[in-house]
Structures are given as C-alpha cells and as structure tokens.
Protein backbone atom coordinates (compact mmCIF):
# COMPACT_ATOMS: atom_id res chain seq x y z
CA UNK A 1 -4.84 -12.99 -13.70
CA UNK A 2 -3.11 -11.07 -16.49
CA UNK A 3 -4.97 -11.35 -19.72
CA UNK A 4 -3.73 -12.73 -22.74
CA UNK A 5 -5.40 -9.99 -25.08
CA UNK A 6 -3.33 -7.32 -26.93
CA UNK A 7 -3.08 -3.81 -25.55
CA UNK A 8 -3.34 -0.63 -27.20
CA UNK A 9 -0.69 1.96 -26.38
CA UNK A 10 0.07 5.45 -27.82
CA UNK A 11 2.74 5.04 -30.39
CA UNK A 12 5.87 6.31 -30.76
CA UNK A 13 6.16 6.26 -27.18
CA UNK A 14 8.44 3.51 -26.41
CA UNK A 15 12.53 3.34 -26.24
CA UNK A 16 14.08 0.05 -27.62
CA UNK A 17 14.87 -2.56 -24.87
CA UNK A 18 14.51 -0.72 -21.33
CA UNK A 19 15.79 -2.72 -18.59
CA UNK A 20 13.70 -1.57 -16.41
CA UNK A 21 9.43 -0.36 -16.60
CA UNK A 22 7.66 1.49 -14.32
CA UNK A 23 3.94 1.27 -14.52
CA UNK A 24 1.68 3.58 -13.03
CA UNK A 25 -1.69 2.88 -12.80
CA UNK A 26 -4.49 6.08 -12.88
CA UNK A 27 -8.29 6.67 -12.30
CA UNK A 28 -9.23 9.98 -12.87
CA UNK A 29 -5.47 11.21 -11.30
CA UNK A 30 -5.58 14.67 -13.67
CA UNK A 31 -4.97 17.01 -10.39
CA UNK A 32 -1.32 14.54 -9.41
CA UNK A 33 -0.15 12.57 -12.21
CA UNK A 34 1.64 15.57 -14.08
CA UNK A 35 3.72 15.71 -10.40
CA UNK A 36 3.99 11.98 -10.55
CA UNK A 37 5.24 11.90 -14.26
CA UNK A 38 7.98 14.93 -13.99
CA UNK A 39 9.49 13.35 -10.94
CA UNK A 40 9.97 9.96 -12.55
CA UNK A 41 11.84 11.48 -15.76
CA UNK A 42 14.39 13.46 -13.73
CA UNK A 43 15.54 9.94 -12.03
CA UNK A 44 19.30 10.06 -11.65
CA UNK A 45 19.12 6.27 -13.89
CA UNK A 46 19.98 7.23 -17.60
CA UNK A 47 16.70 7.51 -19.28
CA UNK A 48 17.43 5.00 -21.99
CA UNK A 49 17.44 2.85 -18.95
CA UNK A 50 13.77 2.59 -18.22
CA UNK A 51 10.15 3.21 -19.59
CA UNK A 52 7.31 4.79 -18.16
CA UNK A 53 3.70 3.47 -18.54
CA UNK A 54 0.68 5.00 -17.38
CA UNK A 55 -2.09 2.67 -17.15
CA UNK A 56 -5.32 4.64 -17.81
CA UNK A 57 -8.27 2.90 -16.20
CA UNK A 58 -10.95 4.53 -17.35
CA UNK A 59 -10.86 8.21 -16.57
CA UNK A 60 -13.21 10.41 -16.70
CA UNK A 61 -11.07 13.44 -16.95
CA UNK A 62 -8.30 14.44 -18.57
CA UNK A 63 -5.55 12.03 -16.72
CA UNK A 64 -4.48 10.33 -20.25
CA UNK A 65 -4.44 13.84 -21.96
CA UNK A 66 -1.72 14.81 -19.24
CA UNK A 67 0.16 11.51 -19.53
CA UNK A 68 0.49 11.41 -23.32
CA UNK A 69 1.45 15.12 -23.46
CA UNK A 70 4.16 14.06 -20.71
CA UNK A 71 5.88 11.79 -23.73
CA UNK A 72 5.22 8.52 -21.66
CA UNK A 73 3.68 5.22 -23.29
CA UNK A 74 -0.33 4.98 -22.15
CA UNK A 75 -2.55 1.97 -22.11
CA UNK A 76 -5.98 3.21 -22.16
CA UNK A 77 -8.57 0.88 -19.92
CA UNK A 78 -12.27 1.08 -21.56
CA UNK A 79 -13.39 1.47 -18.05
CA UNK A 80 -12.77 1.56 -14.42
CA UNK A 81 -11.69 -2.51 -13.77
CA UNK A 82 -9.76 -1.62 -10.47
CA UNK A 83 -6.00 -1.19 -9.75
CA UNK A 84 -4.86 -4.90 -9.99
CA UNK A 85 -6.26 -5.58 -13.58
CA UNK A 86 -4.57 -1.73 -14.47
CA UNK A 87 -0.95 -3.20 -12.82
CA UNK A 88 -1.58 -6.73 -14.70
CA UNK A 89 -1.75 -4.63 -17.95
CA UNK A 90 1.14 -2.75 -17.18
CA UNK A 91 2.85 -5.72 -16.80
CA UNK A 92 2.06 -7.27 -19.59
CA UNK A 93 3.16 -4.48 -22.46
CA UNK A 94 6.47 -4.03 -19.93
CA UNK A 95 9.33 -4.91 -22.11
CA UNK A 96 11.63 -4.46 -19.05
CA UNK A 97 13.07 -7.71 -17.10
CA UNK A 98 12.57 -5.46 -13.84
CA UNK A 99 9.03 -3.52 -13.07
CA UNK A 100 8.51 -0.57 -11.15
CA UNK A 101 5.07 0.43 -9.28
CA UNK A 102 4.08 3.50 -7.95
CA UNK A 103 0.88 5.72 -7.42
CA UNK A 104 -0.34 8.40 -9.35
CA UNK A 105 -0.10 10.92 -6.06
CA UNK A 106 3.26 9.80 -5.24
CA UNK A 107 6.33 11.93 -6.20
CA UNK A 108 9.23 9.59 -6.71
CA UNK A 109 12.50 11.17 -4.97
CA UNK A 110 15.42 11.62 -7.61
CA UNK A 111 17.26 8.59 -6.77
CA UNK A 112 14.23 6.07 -6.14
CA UNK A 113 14.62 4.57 -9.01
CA UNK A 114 18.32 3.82 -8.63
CA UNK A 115 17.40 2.49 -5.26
CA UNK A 116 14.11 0.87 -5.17
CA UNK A 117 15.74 -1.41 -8.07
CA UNK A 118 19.34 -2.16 -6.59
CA UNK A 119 19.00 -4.78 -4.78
CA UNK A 120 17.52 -7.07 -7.92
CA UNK A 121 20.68 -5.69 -10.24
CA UNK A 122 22.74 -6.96 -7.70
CA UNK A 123 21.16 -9.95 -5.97
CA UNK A 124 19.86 -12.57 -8.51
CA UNK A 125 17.79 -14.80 -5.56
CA UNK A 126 16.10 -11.42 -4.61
CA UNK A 127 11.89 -11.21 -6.78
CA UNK A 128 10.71 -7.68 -5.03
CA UNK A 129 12.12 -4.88 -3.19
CA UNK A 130 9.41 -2.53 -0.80
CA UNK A 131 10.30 1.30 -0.85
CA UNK A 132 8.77 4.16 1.68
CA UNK A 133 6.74 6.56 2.17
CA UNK A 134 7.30 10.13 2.72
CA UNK A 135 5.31 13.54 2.83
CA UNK A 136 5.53 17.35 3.07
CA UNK A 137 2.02 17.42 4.52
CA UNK A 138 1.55 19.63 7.74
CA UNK A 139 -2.19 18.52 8.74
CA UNK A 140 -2.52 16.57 12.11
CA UNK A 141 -3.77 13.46 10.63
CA UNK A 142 -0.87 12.94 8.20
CA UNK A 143 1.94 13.36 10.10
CA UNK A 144 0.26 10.37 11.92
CA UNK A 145 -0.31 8.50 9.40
CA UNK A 146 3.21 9.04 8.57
CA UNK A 147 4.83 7.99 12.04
CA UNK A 148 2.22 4.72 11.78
CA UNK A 149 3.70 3.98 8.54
CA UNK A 150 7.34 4.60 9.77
CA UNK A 151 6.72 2.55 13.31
CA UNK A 152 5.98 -0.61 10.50
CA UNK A 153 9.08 0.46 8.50
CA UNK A 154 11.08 0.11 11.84
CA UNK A 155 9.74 -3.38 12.34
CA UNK A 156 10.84 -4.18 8.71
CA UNK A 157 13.87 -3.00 9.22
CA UNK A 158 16.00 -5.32 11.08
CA UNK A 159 14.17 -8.42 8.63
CA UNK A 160 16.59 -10.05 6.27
CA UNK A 161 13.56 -10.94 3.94
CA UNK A 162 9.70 -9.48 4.45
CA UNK A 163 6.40 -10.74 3.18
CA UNK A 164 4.45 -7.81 2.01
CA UNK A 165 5.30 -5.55 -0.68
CA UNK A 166 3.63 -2.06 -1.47
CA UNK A 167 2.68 -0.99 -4.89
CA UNK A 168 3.15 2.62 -4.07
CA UNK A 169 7.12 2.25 -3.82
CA UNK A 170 8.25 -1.07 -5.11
CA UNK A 171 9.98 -3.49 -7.65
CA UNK A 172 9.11 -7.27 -8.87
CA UNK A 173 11.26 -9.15 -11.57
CA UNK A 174 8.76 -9.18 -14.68
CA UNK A 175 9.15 -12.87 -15.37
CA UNK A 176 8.30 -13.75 -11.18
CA UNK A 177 5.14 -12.11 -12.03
CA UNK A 178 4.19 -13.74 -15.13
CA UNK A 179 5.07 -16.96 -13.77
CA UNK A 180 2.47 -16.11 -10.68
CA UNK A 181 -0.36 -14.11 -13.24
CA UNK A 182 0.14 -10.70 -11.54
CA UNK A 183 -2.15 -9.40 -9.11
CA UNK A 184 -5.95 -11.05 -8.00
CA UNK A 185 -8.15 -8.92 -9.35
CA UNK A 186 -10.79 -10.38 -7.78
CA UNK A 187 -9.32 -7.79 -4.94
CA UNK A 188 -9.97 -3.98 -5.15
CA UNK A 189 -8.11 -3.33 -2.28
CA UNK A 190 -4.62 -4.55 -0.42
CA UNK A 191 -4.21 -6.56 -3.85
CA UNK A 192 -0.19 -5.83 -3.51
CA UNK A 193 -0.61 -7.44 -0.21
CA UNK A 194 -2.41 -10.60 -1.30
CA UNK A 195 0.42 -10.57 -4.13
CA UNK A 196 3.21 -10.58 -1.90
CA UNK A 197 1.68 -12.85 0.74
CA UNK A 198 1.47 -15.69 -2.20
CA UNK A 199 5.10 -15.19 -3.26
CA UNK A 200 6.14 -15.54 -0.15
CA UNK A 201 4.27 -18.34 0.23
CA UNK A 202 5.91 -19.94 -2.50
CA UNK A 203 9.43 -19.18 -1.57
CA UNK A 204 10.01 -15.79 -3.46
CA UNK A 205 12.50 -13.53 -1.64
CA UNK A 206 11.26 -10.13 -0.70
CA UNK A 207 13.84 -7.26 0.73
CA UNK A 208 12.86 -4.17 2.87
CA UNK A 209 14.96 -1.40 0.94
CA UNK A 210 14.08 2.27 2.76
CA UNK A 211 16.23 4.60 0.65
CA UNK A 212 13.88 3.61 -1.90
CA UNK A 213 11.13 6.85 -1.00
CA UNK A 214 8.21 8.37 -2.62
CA UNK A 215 6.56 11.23 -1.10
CA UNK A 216 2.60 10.85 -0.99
CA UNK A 217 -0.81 12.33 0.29
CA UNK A 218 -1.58 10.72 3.17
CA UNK A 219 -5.24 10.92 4.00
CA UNK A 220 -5.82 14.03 6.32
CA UNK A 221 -8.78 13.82 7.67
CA UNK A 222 -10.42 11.69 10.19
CA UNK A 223 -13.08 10.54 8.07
CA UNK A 224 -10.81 10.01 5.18
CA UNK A 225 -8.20 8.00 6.88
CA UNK A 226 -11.10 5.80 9.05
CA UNK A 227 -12.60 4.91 5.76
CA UNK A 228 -9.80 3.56 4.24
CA UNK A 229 -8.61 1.33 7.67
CA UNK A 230 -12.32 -0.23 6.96
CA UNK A 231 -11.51 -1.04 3.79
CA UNK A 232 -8.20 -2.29 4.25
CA UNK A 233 -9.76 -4.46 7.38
CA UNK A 234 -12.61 -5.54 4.57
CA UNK A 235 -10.82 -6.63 1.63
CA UNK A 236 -7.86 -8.55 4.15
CA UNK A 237 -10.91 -10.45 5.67
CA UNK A 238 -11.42 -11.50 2.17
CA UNK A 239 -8.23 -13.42 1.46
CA UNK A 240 -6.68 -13.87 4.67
CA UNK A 241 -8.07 -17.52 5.38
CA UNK A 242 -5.71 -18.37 2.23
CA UNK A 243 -2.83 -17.29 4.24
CA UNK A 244 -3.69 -18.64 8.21
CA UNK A 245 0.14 -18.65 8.72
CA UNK A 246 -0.03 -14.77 7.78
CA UNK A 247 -3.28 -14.46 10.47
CA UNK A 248 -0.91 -15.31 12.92
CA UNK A 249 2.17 -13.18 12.51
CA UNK A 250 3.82 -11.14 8.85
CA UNK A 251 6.48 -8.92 8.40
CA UNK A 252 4.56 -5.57 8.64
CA UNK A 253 1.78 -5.40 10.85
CA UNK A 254 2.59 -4.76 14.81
CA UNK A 255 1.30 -7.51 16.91
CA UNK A 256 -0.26 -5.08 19.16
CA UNK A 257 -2.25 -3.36 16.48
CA UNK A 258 -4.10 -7.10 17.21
CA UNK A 259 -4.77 -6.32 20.78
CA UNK A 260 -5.90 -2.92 20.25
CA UNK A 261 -8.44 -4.39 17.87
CA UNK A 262 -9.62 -6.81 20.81
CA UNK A 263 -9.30 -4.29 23.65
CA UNK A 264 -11.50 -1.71 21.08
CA UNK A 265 -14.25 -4.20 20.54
CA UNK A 266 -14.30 -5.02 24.09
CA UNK A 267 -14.38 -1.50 25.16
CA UNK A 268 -17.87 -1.24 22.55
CA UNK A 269 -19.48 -3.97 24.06
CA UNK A 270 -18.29 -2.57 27.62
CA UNK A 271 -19.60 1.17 26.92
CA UNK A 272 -23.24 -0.51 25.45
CA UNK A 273 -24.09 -2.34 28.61
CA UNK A 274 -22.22 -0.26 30.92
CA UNK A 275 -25.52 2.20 30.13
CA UNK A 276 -27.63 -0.55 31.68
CA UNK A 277 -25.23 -2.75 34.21
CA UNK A 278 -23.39 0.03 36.89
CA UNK A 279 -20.94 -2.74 37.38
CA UNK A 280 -19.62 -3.05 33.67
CA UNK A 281 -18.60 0.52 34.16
CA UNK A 282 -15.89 -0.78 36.00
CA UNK A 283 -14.81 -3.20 33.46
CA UNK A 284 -15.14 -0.33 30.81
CA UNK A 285 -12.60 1.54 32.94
CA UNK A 286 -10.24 -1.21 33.11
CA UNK A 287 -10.88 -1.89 29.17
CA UNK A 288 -9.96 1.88 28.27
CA UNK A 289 -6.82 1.62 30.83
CA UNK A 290 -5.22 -1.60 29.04
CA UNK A 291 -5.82 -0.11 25.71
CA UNK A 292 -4.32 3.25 26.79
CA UNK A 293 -0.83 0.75 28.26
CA UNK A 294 -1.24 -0.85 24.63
CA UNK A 295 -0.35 3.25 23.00
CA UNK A 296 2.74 3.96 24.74
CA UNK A 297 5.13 2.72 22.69
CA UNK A 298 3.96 4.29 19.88
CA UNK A 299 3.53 7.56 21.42
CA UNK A 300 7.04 7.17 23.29
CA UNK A 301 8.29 6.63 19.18
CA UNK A 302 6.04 9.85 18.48
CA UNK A 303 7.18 12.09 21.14
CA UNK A 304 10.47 13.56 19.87
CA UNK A 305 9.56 13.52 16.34
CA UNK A 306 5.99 15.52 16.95
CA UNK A 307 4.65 15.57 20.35
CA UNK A 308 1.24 17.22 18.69
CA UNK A 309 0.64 13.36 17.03
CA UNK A 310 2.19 11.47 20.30
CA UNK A 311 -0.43 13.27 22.43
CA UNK A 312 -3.23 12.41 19.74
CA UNK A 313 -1.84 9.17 19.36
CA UNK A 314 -3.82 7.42 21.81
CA UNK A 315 -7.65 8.45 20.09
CA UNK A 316 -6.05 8.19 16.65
CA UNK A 317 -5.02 4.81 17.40
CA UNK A 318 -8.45 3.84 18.85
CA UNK A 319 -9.82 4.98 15.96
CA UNK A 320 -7.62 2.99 13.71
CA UNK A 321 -8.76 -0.25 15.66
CA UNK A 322 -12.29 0.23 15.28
CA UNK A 323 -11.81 1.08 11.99
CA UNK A 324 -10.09 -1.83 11.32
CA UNK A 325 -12.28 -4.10 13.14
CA UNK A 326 -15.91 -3.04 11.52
CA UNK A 327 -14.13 -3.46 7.99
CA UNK A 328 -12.76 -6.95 8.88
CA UNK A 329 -16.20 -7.92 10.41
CA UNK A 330 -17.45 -6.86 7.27
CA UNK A 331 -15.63 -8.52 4.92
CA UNK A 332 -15.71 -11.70 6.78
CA UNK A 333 -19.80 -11.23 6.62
CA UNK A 334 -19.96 -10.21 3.44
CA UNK A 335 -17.34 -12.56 1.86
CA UNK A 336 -19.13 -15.43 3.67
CA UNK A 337 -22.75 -14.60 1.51
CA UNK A 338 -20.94 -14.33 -1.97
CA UNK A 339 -21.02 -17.59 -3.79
C-alpha cells in the first residue's frame, strides 16, 4: 500500500508540472544506474516534459551519489524495504498524471519514452502500456533468455488488451494507481505481476506496446537464471489463489510452459524409481520423449534467429520447468505455514 508519510527528496531537483514521471527504483545499482540515467535524459520527449526519480532503497554503495550527481530528483529509503514499497514511493512524490517504470540495469532506447507512453496520450480508456526487452549480450544463456522473452511477446502480440504488465518497460496513469494503493508489498518478487493481475481484475485496460524497448542484462548463467525461475515460481505460488481465473490461462505465459512443468516433475519421479523398478525406465523414456515434442516449437522459433540457443533449447527449457516447479512447490509450502 503506498504510505501516507512525507518523502524526502534532494532539492532543487524538480521541473514545474511534468506530464509525465519516471521512477526508477535502486538497491545498491552503482555499477548500471549512471547507464540507466544518461539514456533516459537523451529521450527524444522535450525534457520539460518529464521527471526522473530514482528511488534509493537503501544502498550500501554509492548508487544515490551517482543519481544526484546525474541532476535527477532522489528519494532516499532508510533501508532495503523491497522494490514494491521503492515504486509506491516513487509514485507518491510523482507530480506527473502518467508514470514511467524501469530498472536500474535497463538502458531505455531513445524513443521509449515517446512510445512506451503513446498509447495513454492518445487513448483515454487505456491505465498501462507493457514495453520490451532487448540486449547486446553475446553469452549462451542470454540470448535464450531473450528468445523466451520474445516467444511471450509474440503471444502478446496479436491481444487487443493483456493482463500483466512489467515494471522494467512500462507505463500506469498515476491516479489508476492511487486509486488501487500501488504495488503489494507484501511481495518481493513478480509484484508488477500481482499489480497488473488485480487491475485487470477490476476492469483496467492494459495494451501490449513493443516499440516501447529497453535493453537489459539478462541473467547469463545457468545458476543465475535457475535461481530466479524459483523465485518467480515462489512468490506466484504466493498470490496466485487470489487470481484462480489467472491459474488457468493470462496473457503472457505459454500454456505449454504448464505441461513442461508436469512432464518435468514426472520425469523426477520417473528417473528416482526407475533406479529401483527396470520397468519405470520405460516410462522415463516415454516421459523425456513427450517433453522433448513439448520444445519444438520453441526451438523451430529459435532456429533461424540462433541455432546455438534452438539446439540448447530443449535442456534450457527443462531446466526452466524444474526451476519453476521447486519454487512454486515452495511457495505454496511455505506460504501455507505463515500465519
């Protein structure tokens, strides 16, 4: 819920009446958020058009140095509360009608601004717009993760409205997110998709806008990008059950990512007593066959934009599922012993 307390910024940092606010939110972000910063003041909007504020949650380095000495307003957090109480502050010292989110290691492109906040100067029904991700990165992993994120911006795509907004790209009308007090931050993870599945909920119209880009650092290692599909699966497992319609089917999330999760936990309880049982070997056989059937698609998408990641596809994928699952098991355990 956003607070009703006053916030501190640096002074003599604001413009008189910006339109539009974009709030970036930043925990210990020193080594990107100079990147971040220069990218959004060379937008091709007029800068008396918009504000920048860097939300400050606590850093331990020198991330607020950087932002104040980048001219931009700063709210300093007293300590690390978690993105969704840094994006409710941000919200409330906006004194734009429309604000902007993005990350800290995203680099806006020129004209995301512009884009990423079209569709509410022109469409008065329309509360958020979702932008994209992009990246220069070379490393196996995140050109995956890059092709998984555009197979889900290919499913958005042909959707005249969509339920799930990022932060790292996007734009809300201010007053939509008073009106619904700004992000749960009960959640420390996927709490722009808990926001965006509530709006939603409540009628709130959504748009898909991909010109709207940002280029990021995708996780690029194994490790890396497992632990952050558990946490993802986790923190979902959380909330979900306040969305069942959302269980069932949403705008972003490919329906067979579902079966891959079921095929993958199958194929673990398969490969366990297939140690024991000779005939479960069979099973486990037909188990990693499905799941393989389940990849093509993807890897048919993959293949002429880079057949290193189509032919990885399959394990990368596998590994997404049972990343996925163990965090969502997880969170459904662990959410269930929390009073």
């Amino acid at each position: 819920m956003i607070p009703q307390s006053i916030e501190h910024t640096s002074p003599g940092q604001r413009r008189p009446q910006p339109t539009i606010s974009v709030v970036v939110p930043a925990y210990n972000a020193a080594r990107t958020i100079g990147e971040c910063l220069a990218a959004l003041q060379h937008q091709t909007m007029p800068q008396e058009a918009y504000e920048v504020i860097v939300v400050d949650d606590g850093s331990t380095d020198d991330t607020a140095v950087y932002a104040e000495a980048a001219g931009v307003a700063v709210i300093r957090g007293p300590h690390n509360q978690g993105a969704a109480a840094a994006r409710n502050r941000g919200i409330r010292a906006a004194q734009g009608d429309m604000v902007c989110f993005t990350d800290a290691d995203c680099a806006p492109r020129p004209d995301w601004l512009e884009e990423v906040t079209r569709p509410l100067r022109h469409h008065p029904a329309i509360s958020g717009v979702k932008g994209i991700y992009a990246t220069h990165q070379r490393q196996l992993v995140a050109r995956f993760v890059q092709i998984e994120y555009e197979d889900k911006y290919d499913l958005m795509a042909g959707q005249p409205q969509i339920d799930f907004v990022d932060t790292y790209a996007c734009a809300y009308r201010r007053q939509v997110l008073l009106d619904n007090n700004g992000f749960d931050e009960g959640i420390f993870y996927v709490e722009d998709q808990e926001l965006s599945f509530r709006l939603a909920a409540q009628g709130q119209v959504m748009v898909f806008q991909p010109t709207a880009v940002v280029y990021h650092r995708h996780s690029h290692s194994l490790a890396a990008y497992a632990r952050k599909k558990f946490w993802i699966g986790c923190w979902k497992a959380r909330f979900i059950g306040r969305y069942p319609d959302r269980m069932i089917k949403d705008s972003h999330t490919p329906q067979i990512l579902k079966v891959q999760m079921a095929l993958a936990a199958l194929l673990l309880a398969a490969a366990g007593g297939a140690v024991f049982l000779w005939p479960l070997r069979l099973l486990l056989g037909t188990i990693v066959t499905l799941f393989l059937l389940t990849t093509l698609p993807f890897c048919h998408k993959a293949w002429p934009k880079d057949r290193a990641v189509a032919l990885a596809a399959p394990f990368l994928l596998l590994v997404r599922a049972l990343a996925l699952g163990f965090g969502f098991a997880w969170g459904t355990y662990s959410g269930r012993r929390r009073p």
